[in-house]
C-alpha atoms as a PDB file:
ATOM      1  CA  UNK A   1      66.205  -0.779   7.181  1.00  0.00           C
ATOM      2  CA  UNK A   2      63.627  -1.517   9.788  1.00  0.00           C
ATOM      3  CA  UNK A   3      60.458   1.232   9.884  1.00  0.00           C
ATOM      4  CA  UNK A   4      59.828   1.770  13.091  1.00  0.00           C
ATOM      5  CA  UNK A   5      58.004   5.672  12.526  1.00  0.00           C
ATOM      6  CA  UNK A   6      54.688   6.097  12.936  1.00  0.00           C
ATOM      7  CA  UNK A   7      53.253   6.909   9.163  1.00  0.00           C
ATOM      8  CA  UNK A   8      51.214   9.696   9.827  1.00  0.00           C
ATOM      9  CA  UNK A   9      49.634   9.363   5.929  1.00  0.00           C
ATOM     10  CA  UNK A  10      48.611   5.857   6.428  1.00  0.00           C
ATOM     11  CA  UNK A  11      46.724   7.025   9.715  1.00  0.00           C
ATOM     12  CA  UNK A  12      45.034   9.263   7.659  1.00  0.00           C
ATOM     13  CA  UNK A  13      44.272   7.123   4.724  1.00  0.00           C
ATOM     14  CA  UNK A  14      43.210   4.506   6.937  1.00  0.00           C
ATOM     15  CA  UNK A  15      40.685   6.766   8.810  1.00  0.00           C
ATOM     16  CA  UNK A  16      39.598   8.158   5.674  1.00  0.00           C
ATOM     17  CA  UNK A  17      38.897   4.427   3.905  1.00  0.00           C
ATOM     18  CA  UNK A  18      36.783   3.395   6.940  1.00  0.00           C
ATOM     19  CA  UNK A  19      34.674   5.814   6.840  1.00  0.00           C
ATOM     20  CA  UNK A  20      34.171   5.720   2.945  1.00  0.00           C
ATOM     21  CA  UNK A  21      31.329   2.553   2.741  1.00  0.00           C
ATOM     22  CA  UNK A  22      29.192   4.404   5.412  1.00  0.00           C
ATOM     23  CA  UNK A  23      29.129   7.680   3.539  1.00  0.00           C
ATOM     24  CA  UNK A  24      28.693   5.778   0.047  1.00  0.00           C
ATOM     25  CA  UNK A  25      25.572   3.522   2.002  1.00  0.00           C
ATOM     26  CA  UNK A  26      23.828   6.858   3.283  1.00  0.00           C
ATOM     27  CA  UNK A  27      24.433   8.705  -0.325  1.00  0.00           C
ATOM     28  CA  UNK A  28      22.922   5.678  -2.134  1.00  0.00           C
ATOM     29  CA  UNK A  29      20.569   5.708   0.734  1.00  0.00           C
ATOM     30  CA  UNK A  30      19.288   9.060  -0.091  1.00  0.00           C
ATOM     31  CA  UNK A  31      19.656   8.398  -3.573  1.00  0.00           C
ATOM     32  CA  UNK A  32      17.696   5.279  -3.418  1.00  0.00           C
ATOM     33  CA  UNK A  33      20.177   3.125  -5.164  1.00  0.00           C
ATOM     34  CA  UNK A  34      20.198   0.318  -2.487  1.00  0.00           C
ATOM     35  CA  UNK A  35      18.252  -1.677  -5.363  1.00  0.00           C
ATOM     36  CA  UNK A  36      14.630  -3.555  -4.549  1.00  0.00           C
ATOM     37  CA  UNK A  37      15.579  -4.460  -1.270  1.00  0.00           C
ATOM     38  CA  UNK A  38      17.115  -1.915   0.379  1.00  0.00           C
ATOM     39  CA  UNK A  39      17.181  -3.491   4.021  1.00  0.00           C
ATOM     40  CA  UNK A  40      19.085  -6.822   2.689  1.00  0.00           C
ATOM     41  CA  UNK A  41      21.554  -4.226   0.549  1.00  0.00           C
ATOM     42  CA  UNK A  42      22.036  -2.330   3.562  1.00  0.00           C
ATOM     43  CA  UNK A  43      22.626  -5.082   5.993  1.00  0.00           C
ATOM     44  CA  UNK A  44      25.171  -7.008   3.553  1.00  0.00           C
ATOM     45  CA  UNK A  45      27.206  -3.964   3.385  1.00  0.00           C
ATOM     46  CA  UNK A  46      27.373  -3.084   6.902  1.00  0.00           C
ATOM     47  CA  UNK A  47      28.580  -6.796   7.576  1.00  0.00           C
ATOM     48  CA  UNK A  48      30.781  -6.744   4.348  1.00  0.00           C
ATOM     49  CA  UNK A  49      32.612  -3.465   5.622  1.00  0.00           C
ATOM     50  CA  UNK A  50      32.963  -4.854   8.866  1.00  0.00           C
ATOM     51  CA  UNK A  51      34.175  -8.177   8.029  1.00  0.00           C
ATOM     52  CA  UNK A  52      36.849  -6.100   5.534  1.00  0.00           C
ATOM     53  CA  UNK A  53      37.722  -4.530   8.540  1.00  0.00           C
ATOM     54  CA  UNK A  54      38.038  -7.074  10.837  1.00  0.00           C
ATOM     55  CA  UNK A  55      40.233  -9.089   8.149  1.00  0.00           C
ATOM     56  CA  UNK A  56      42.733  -5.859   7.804  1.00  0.00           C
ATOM     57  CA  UNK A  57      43.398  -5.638  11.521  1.00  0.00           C
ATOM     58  CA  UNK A  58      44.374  -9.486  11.537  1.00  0.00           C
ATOM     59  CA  UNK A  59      46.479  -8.727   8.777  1.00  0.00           C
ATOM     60  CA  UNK A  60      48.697  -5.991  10.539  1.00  0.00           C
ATOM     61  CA  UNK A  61      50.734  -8.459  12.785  1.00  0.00           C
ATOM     62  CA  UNK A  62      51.540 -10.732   9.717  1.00  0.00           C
ATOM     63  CA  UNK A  63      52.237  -7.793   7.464  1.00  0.00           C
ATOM     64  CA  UNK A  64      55.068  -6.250  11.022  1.00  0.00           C
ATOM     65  CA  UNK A  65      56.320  -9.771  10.947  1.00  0.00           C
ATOM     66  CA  UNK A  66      56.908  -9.930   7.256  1.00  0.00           C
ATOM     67  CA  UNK A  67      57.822  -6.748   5.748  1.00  0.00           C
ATOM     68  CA  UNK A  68      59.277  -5.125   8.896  1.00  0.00           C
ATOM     69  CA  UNK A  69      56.746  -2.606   9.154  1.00  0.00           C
ATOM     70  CA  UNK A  70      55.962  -1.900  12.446  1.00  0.00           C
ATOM     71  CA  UNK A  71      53.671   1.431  11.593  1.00  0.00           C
ATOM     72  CA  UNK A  72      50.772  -0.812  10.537  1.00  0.00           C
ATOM     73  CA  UNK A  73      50.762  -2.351  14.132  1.00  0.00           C
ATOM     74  CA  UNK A  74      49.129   0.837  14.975  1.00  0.00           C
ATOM     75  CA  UNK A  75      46.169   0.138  12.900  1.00  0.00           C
ATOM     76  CA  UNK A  76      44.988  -2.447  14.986  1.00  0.00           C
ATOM     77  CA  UNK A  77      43.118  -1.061  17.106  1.00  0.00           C
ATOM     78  CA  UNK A  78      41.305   1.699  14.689  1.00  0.00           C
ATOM     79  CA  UNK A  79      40.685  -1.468  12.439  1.00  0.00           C
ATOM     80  CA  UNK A  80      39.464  -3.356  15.200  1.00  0.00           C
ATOM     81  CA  UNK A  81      36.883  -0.206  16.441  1.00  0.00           C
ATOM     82  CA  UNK A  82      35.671   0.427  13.121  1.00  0.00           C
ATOM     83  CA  UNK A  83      34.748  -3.299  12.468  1.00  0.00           C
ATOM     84  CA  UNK A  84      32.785  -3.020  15.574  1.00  0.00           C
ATOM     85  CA  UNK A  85      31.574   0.478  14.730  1.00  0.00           C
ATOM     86  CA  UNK A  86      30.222  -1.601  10.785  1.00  0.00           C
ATOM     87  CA  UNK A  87      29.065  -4.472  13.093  1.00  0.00           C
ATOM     88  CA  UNK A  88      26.756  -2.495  15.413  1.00  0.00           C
ATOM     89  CA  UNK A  89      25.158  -0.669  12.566  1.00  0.00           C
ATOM     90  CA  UNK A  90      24.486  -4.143  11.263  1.00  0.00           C
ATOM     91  CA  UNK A  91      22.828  -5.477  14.460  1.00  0.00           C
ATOM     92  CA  UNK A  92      21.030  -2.028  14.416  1.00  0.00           C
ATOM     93  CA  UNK A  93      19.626  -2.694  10.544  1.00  0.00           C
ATOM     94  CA  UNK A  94      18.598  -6.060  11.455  1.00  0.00           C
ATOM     95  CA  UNK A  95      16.605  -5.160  14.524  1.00  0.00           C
ATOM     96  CA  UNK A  96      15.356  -1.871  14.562  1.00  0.00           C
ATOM     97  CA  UNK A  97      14.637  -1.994  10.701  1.00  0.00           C
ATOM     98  CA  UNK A  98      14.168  -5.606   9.711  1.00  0.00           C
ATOM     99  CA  UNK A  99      12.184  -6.449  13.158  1.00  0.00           C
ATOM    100  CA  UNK A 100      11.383  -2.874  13.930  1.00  0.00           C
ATOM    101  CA  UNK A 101      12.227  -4.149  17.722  1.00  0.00           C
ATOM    102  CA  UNK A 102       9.729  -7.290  17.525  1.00  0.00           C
ATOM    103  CA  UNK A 103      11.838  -9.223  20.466  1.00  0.00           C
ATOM    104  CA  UNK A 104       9.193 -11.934  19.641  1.00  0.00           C
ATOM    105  CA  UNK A 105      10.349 -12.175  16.133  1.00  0.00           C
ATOM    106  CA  UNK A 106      14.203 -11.369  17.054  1.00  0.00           C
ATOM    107  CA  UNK A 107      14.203 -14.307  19.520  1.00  0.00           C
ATOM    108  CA  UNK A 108      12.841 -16.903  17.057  1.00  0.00           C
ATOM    109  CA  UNK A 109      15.003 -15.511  14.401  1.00  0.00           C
ATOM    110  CA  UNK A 110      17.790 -16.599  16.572  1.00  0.00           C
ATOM    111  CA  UNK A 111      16.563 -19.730  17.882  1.00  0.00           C
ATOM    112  CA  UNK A 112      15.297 -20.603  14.233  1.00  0.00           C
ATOM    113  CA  UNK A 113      18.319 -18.988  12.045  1.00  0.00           C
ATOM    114  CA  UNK A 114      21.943 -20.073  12.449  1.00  0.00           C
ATOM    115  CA  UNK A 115      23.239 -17.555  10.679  1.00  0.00           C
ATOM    116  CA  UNK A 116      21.686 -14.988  13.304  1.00  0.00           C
ATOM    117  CA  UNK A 117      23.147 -16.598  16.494  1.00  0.00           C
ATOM    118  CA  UNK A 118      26.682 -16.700  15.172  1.00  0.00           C
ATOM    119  CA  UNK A 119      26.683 -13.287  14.065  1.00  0.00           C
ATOM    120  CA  UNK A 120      24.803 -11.759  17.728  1.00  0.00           C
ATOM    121  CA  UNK A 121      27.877 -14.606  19.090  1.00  0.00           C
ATOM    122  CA  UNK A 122      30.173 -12.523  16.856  1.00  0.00           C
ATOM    123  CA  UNK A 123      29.006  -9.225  17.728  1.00  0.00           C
ATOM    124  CA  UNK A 124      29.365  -9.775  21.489  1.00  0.00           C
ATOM    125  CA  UNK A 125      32.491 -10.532  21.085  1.00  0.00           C
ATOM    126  CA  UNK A 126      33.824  -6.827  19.669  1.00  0.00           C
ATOM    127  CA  UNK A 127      31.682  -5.553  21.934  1.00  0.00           C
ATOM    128  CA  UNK A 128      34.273  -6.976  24.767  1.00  0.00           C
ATOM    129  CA  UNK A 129      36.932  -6.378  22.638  1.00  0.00           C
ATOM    130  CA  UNK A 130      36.286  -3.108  21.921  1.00  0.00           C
ATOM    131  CA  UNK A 131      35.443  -1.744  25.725  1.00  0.00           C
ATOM    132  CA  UNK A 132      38.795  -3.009  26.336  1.00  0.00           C
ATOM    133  CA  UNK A 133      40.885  -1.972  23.674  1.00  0.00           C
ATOM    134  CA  UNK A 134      41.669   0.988  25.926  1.00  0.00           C
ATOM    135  CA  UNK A 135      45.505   1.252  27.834  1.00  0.00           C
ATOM    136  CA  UNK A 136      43.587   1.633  30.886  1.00  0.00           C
ATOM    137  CA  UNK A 137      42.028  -1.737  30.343  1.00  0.00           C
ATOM    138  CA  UNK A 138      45.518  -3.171  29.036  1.00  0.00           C
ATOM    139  CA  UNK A 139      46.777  -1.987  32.731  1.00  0.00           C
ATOM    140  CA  UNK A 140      43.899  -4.059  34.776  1.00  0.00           C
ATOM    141  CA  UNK A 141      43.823  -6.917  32.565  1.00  0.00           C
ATOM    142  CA  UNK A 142      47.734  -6.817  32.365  1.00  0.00           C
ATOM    143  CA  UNK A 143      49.028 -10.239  31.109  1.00  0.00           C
ATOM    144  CA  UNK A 144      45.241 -11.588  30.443  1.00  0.00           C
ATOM    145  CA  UNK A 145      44.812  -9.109  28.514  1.00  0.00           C
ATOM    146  CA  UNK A 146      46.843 -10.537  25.388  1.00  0.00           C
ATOM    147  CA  UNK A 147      44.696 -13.572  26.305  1.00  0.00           C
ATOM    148  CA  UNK A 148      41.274 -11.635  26.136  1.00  0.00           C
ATOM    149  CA  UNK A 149      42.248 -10.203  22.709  1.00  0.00           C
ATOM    150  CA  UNK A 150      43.129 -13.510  21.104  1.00  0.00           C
ATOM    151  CA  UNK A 151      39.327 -13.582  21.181  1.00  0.00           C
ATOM    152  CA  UNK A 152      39.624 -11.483  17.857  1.00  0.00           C
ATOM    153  CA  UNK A 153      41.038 -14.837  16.466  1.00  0.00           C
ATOM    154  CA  UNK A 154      37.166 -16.415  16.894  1.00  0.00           C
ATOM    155  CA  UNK A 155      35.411 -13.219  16.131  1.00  0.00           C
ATOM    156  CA  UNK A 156      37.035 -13.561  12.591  1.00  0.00           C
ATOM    157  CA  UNK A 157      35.871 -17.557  12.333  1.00  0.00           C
ATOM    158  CA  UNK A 158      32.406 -16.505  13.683  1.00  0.00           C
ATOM    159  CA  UNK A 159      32.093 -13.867  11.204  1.00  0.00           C
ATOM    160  CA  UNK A 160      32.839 -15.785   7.606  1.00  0.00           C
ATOM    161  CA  UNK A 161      30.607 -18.441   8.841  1.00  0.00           C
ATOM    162  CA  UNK A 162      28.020 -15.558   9.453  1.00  0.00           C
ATOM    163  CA  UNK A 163      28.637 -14.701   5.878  1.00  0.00           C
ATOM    164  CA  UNK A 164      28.521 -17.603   4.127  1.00  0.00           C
ATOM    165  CA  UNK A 165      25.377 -19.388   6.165  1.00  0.00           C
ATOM    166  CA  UNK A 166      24.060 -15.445   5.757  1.00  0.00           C
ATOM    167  CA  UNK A 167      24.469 -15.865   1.465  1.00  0.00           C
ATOM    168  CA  UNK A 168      22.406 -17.979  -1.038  1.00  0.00           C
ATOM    169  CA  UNK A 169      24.727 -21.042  -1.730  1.00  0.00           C
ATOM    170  CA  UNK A 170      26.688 -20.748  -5.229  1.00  0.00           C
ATOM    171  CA  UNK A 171      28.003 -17.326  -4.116  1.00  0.00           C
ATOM    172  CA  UNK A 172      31.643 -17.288  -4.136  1.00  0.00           C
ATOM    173  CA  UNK A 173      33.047 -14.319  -1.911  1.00  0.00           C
ATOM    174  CA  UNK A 174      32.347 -15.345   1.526  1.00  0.00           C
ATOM    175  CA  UNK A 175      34.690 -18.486   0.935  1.00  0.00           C
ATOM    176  CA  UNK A 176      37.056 -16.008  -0.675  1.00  0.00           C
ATOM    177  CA  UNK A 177      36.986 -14.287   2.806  1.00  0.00           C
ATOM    178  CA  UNK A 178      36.979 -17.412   4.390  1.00  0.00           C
ATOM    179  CA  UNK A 179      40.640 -18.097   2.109  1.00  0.00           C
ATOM    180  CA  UNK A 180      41.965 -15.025   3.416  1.00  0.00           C
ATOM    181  CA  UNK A 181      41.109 -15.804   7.069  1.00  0.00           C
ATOM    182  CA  UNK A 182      42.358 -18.672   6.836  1.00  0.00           C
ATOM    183  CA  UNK A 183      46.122 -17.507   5.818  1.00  0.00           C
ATOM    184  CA  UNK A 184      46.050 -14.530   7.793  1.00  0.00           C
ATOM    185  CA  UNK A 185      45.767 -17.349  10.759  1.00  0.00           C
ATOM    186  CA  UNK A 186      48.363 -19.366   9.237  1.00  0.00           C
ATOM    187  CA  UNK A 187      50.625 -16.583   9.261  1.00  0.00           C
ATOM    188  CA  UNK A 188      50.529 -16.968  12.979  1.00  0.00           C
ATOM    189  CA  UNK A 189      51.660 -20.448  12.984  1.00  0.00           C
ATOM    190  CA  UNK A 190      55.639 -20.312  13.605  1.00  0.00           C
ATOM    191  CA  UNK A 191      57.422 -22.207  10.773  1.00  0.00           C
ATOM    192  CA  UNK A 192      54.725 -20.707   8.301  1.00  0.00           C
ATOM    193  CA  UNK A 193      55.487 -17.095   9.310  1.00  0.00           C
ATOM    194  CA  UNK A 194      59.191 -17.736   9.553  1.00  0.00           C
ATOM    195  CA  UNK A 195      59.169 -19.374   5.926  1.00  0.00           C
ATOM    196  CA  UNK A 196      56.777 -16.401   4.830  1.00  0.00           C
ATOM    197  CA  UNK A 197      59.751 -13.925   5.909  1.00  0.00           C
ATOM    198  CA  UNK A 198      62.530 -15.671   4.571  1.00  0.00           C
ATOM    199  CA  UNK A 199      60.949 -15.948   1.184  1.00  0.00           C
ATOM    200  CA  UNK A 200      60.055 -12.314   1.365  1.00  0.00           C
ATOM    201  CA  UNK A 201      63.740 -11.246   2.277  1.00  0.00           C
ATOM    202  CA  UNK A 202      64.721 -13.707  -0.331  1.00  0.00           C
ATOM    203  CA  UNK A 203      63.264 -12.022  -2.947  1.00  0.00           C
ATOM    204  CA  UNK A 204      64.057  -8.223  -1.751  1.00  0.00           C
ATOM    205  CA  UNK A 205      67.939  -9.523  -2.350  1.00  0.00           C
ATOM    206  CA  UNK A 206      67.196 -11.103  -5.395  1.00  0.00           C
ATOM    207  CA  UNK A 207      65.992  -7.988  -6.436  1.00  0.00           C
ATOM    208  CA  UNK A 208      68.723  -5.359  -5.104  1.00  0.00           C
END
């Protein structure tokens, strides 16, 4: 049977989750558990729970497709804000606490660091995305606005390859992200969604 009802629980749970790595950062903030570098601690988590983020809104469309669960298409949006919400607190660590607003230093950081230009590149991004996530937006942008928000598509690129160029080499979960991006994109890709479903509704009868 198709879903088709918003799930008022998941709303809530998902709501709930987001907000979960900012009030665990400012505890361990307070309790000074951010380790001996508290500004790198706090600036990989930010980015972490933002990337998370960013990978679970991509993931809604493929999940509708598969499964038949259209609630979760509601969760884009949310997703999408609170990645952007993760990602601004980021940018905010890295130049009002890192650079303590040195534009001097902030400009040669991103002349001199690629990591830095592809995540500000990243960051502008959701900043579009999310001014225009509105319906009021959706009604002046009308058909360009499906265009405009298949920016998400680089934002997602942009921000593994933040995360791995960000990371000393030999660490292993950005290119676990970078796996997961990388089928959630797939899953857009017509014969690979349309095999995904069949195998799932393959297996639901195999199981009935």
């Amino acid at each position: 049977m198709k879903r088709s009802t918003f799930n008022l629980p998941l709303t809530t749970l998902t709501h709930l989750s987001a907000w979960l790595p900012l009030a665990i950062g400012l505890w361990d903030l307070w309790q000074g558990n951010l380790g001996p570098d508290p500004i790198r601690e706090a600036t990989l988590r930010t980015g972490k729970s933002a990337l998370i983020l960013l990978l679970l809104s991509l993931a809604c469309t493929p999940v509708n497709f598969i499964f038949k669960y259209r609630s979760v298409l509601k969760l884009r949006r949310p997703l999408g804000l609170y990645s952007f919400m993760y990602a601004s607190i980021h940018f905010a660590i890295f130049i009002g606490v890192d650079y303590f607003f040195d534009f001097g230093l902030i400009q040669d950081a991103l002349l001199e660091k690629r990591f830095a230009i592809v995540g500000l590149s990243t960051g502008i991004i959701l900043l579009f995305l999310a001014i225009t996530s509105t319906k009021g937006w959706q009604r002046r942008l009308k058909k360009n606005w499906k265009q405009l928000h298949r920016l998400v598509y680089a934002a997602g690129i942009l921000a593994v390859t933040h995360y791995i160029w960000l990371v000393k080499q030999g660490v292993s979960q950005p290119w676990v992200f970078a796996g997961i991006l990388v089928l959630l994109l797939s899953m857009r890709v017509k014969p690979i969604k349309n095999w995904a479903a069949s195998l799932f509704r393959q297996l639901s009868s195999q199981r009935a």
